[in-house]
N, C-alpha and C. Protein backbone atom coordinates (compact mmCIF):
# COMPACT_ATOMS: atom_id res chain seq x y z
N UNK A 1 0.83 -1.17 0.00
CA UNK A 1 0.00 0.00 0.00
C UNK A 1 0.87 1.24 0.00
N UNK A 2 0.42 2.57 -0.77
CA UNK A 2 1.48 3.68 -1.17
C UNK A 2 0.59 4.67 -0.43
N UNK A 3 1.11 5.17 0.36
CA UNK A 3 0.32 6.26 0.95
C UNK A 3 1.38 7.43 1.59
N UNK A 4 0.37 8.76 1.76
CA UNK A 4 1.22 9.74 2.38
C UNK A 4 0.69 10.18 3.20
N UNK A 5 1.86 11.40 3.91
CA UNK A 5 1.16 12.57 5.45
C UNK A 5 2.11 13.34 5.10
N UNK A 6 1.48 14.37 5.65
CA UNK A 6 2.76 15.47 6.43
C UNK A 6 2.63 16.03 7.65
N UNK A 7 3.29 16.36 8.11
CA UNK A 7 3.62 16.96 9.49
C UNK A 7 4.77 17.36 9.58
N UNK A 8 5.44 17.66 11.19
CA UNK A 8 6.45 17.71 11.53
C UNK A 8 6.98 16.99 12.59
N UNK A 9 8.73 17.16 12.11
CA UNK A 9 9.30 15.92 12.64
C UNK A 9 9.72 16.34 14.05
N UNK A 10 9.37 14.86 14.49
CA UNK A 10 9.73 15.55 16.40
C UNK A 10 10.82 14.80 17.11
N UNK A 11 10.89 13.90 16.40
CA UNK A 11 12.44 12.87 16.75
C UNK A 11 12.77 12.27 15.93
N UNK A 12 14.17 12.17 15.65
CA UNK A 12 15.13 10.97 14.52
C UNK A 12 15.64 10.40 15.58
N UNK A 13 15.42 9.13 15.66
CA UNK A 13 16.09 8.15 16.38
C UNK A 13 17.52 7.71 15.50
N UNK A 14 18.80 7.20 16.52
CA UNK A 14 19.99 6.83 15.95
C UNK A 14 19.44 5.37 15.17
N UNK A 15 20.29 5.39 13.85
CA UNK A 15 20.52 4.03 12.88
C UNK A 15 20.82 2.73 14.13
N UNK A 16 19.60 1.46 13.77
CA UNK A 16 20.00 0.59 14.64
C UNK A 16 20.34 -0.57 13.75
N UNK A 17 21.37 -1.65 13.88
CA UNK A 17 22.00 -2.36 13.31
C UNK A 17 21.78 -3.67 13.60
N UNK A 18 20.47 -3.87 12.94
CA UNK A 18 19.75 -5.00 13.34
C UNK A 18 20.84 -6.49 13.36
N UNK A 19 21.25 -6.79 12.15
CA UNK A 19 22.39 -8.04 11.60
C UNK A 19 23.15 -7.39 10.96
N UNK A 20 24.06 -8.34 10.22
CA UNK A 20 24.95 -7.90 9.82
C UNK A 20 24.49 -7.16 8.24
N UNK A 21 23.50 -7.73 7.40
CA UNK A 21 22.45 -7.27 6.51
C UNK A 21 21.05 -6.66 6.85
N UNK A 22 21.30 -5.69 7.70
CA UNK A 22 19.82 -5.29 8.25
C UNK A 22 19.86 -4.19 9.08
N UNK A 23 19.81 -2.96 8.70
CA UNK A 23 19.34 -1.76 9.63
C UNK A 23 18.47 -1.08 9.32
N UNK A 24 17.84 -0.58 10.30
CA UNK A 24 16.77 0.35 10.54
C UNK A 24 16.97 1.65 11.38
N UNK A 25 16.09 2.72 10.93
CA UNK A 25 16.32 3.85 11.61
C UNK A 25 14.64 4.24 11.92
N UNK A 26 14.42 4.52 12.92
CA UNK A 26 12.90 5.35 13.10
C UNK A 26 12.89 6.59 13.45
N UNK A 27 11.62 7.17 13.12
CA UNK A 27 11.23 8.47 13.66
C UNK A 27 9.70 8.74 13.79
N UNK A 28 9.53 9.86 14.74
CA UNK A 28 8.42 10.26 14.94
C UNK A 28 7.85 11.51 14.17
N UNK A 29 6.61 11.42 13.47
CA UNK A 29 5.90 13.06 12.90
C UNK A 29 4.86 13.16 13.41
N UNK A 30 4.47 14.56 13.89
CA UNK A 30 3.25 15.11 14.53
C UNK A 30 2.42 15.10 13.46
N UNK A 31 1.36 14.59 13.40
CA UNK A 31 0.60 15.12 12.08
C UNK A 31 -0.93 15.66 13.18
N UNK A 32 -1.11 16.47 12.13
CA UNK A 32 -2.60 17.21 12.87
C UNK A 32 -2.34 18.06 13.89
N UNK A 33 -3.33 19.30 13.37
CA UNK A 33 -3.92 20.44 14.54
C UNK A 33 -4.43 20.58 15.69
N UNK A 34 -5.67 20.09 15.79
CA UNK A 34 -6.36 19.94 16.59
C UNK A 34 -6.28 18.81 17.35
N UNK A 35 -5.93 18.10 17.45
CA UNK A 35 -5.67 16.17 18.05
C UNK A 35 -4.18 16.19 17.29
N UNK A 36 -3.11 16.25 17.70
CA UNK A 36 -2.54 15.87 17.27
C UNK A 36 -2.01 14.75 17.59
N UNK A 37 -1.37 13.49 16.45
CA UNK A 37 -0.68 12.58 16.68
C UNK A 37 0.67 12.50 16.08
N UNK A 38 1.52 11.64 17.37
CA UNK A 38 2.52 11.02 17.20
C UNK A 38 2.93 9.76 17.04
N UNK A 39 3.44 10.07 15.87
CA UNK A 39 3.44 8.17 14.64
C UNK A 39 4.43 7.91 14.26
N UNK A 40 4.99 6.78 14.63
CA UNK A 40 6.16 6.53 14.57
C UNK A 40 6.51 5.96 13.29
N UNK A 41 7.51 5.96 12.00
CA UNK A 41 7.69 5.24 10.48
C UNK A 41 9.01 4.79 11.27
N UNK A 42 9.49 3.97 10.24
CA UNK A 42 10.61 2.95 10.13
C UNK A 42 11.44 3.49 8.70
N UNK A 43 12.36 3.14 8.68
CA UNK A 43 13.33 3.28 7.10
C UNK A 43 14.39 2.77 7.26
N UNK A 44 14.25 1.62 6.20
CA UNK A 44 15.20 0.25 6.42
C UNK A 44 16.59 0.20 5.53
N UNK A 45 17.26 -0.40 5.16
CA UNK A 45 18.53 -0.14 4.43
C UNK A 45 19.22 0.65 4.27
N UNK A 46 19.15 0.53 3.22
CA UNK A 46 19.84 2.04 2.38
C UNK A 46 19.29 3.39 2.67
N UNK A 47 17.82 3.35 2.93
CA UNK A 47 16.31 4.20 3.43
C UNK A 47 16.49 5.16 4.37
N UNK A 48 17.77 4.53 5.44
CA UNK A 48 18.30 5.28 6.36
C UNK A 48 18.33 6.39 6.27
N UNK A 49 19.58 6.80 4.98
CA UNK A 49 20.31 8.07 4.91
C UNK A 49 18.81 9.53 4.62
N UNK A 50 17.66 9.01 4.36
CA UNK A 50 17.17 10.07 3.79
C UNK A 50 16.55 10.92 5.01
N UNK A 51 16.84 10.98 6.15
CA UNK A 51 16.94 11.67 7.41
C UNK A 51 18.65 12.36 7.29
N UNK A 52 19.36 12.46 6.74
CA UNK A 52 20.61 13.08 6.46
C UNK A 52 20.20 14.39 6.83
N UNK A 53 19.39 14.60 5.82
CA UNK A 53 19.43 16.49 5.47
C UNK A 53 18.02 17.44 6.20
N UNK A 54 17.48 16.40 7.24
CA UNK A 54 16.60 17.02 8.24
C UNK A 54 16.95 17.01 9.80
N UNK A 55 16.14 17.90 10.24
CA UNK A 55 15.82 18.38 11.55
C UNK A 55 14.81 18.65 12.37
N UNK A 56 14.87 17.77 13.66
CA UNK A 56 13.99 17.97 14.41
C UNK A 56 13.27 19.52 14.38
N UNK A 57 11.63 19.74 14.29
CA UNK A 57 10.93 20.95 13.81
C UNK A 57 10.61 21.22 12.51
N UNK A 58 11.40 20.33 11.45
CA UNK A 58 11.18 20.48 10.06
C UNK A 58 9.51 19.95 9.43
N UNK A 59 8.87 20.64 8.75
CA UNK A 59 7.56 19.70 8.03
C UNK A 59 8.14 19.02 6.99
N UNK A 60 7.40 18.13 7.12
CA UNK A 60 8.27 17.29 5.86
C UNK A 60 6.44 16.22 5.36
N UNK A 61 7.02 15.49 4.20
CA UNK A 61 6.11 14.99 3.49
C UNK A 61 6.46 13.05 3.39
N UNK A 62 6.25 12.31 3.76
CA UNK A 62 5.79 11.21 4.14
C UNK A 62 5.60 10.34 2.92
N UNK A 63 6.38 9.34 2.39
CA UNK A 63 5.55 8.54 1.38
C UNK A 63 5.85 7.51 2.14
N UNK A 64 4.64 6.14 2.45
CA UNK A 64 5.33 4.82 3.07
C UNK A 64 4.24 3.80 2.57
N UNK A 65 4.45 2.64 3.02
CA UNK A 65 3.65 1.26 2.81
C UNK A 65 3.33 1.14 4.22
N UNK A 66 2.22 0.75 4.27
CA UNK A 66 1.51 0.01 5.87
C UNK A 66 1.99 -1.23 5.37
N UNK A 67 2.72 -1.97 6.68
CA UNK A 67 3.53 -3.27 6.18
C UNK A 67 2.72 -3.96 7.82
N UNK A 68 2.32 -5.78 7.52
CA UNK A 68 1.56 -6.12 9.11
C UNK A 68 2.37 -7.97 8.58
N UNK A 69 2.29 -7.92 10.34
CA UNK A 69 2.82 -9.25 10.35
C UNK A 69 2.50 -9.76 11.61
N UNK A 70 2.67 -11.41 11.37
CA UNK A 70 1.99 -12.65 11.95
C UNK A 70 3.27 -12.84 12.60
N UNK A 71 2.87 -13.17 14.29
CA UNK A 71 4.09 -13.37 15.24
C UNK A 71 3.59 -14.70 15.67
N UNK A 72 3.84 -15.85 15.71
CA UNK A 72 3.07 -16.72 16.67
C UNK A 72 4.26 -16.95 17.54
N UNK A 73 3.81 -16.55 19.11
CA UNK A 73 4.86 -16.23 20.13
C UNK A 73 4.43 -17.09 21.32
N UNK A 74 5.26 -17.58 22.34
CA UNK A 74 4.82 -18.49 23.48
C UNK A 74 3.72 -18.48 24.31
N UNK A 75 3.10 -16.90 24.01
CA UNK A 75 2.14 -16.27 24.43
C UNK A 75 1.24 -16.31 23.49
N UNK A 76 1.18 -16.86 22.56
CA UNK A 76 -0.12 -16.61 21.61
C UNK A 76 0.30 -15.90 19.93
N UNK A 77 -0.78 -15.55 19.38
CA UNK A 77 -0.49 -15.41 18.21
C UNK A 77 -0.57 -13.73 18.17
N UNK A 78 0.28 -12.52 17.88
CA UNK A 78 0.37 -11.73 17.81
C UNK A 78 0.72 -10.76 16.49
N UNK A 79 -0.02 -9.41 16.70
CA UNK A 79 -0.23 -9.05 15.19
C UNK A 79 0.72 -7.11 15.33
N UNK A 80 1.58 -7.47 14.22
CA UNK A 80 1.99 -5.61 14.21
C UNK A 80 2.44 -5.10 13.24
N UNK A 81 2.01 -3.64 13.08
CA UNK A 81 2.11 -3.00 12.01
C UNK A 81 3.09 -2.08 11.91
N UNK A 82 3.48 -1.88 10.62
CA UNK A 82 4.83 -1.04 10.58
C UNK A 82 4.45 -0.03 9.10
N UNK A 83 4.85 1.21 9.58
CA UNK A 83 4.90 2.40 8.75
C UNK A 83 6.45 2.33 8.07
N UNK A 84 6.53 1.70 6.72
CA UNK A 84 7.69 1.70 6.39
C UNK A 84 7.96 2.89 5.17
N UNK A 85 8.77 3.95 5.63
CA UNK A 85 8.78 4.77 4.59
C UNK A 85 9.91 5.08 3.83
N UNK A 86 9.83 5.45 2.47
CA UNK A 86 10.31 4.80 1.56
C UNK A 86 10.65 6.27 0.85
N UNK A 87 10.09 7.45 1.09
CA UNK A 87 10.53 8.80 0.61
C UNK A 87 10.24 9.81 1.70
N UNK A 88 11.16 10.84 1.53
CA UNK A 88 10.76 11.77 2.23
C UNK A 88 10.49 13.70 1.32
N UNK A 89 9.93 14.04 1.27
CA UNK A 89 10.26 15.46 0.52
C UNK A 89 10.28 17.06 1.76
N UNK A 90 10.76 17.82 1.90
CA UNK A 90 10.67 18.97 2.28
C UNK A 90 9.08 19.82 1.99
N UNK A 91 8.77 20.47 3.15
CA UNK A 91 7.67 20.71 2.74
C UNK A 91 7.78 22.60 3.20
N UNK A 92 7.99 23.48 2.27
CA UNK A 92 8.16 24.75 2.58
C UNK A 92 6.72 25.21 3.11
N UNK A 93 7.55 26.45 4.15
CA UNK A 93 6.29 26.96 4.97
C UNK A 93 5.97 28.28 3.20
N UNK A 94 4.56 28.03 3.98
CA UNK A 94 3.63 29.24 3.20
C UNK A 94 4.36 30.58 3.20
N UNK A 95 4.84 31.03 2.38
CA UNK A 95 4.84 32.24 1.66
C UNK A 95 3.93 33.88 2.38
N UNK A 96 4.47 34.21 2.89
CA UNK A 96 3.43 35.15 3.43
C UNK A 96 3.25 36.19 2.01
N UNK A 97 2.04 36.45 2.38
CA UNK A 97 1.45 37.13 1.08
C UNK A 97 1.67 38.68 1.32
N UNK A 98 2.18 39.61 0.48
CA UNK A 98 2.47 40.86 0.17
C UNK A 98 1.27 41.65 0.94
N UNK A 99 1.28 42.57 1.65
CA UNK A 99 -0.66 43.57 1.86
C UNK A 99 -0.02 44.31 1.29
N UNK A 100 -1.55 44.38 0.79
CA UNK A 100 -2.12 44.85 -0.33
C UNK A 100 -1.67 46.44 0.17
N UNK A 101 -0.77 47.19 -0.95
CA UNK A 101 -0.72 48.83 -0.16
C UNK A 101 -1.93 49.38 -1.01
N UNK A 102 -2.85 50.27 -0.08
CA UNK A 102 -4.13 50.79 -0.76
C UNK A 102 -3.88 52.09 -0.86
N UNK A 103 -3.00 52.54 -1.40
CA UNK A 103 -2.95 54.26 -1.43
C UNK A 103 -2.94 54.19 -3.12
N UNK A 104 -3.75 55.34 -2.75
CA UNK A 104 -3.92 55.69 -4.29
C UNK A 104 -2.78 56.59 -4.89
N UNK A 105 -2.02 56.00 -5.85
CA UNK A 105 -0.75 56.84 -6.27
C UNK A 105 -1.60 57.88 -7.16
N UNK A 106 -2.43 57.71 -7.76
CA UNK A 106 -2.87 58.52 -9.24
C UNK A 106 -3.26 60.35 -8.65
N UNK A 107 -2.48 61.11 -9.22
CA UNK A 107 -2.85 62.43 -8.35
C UNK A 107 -3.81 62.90 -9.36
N UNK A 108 -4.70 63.73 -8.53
CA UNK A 108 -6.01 64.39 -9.49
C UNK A 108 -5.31 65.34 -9.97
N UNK A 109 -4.62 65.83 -10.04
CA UNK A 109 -4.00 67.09 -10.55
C UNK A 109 -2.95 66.92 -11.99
């Protein structure tokens, strides 16, 4: 599944080094105004580096797969989902808009 968000980012967790073929890095984005939530994505391999060129407070733009998996554990059969994301883009703040100057240059004269 290809899906997106944006928000802003509120933690980069350090690169963890799962095996010797296997790391992961996570982080958290605030998404939403009013209720806001904190949601944690994953970015696996190579996927890592694309937290390089951000910072905690930055908005940023979100592309990932909802990824779910089957645990059958000593305790029973257990189910979890993972936000694996796969792009990230910069998301510039709004532009403040020029006011409007209302003076009338045109002289009657």
């Amino acid at each position: 599944m290809n899906n997106e968000t944006t928000g802003l980012l509120k933690v980069i967790n350090d690169t963890q080094r799962v095996s010797d073929k296997f790391q992961k890095r996570e982080f958290v984005l605030t998404i939403g105004d009013t209720y806001p939530q904190h949601v944690t994505f994953q970015l696996t391999q190579d996927k890592v580096e694309l937290l390089a060129n951000y910072k905690v407070g930055d908005k940023i733009k979100v592309h990932f797969n909802l990824r779910g998996r089957e645990w059958n554990g000593p305790e029973g059969v257990k189910y979890f989902n993972t936000l694996e994301a796969w792009r990230i883009e910069s998301i510039e703040s709004e532009p403040t808009q020029p006011v409007a100057n209302n003076t009338n240059d045109d002289m009657p004269f």
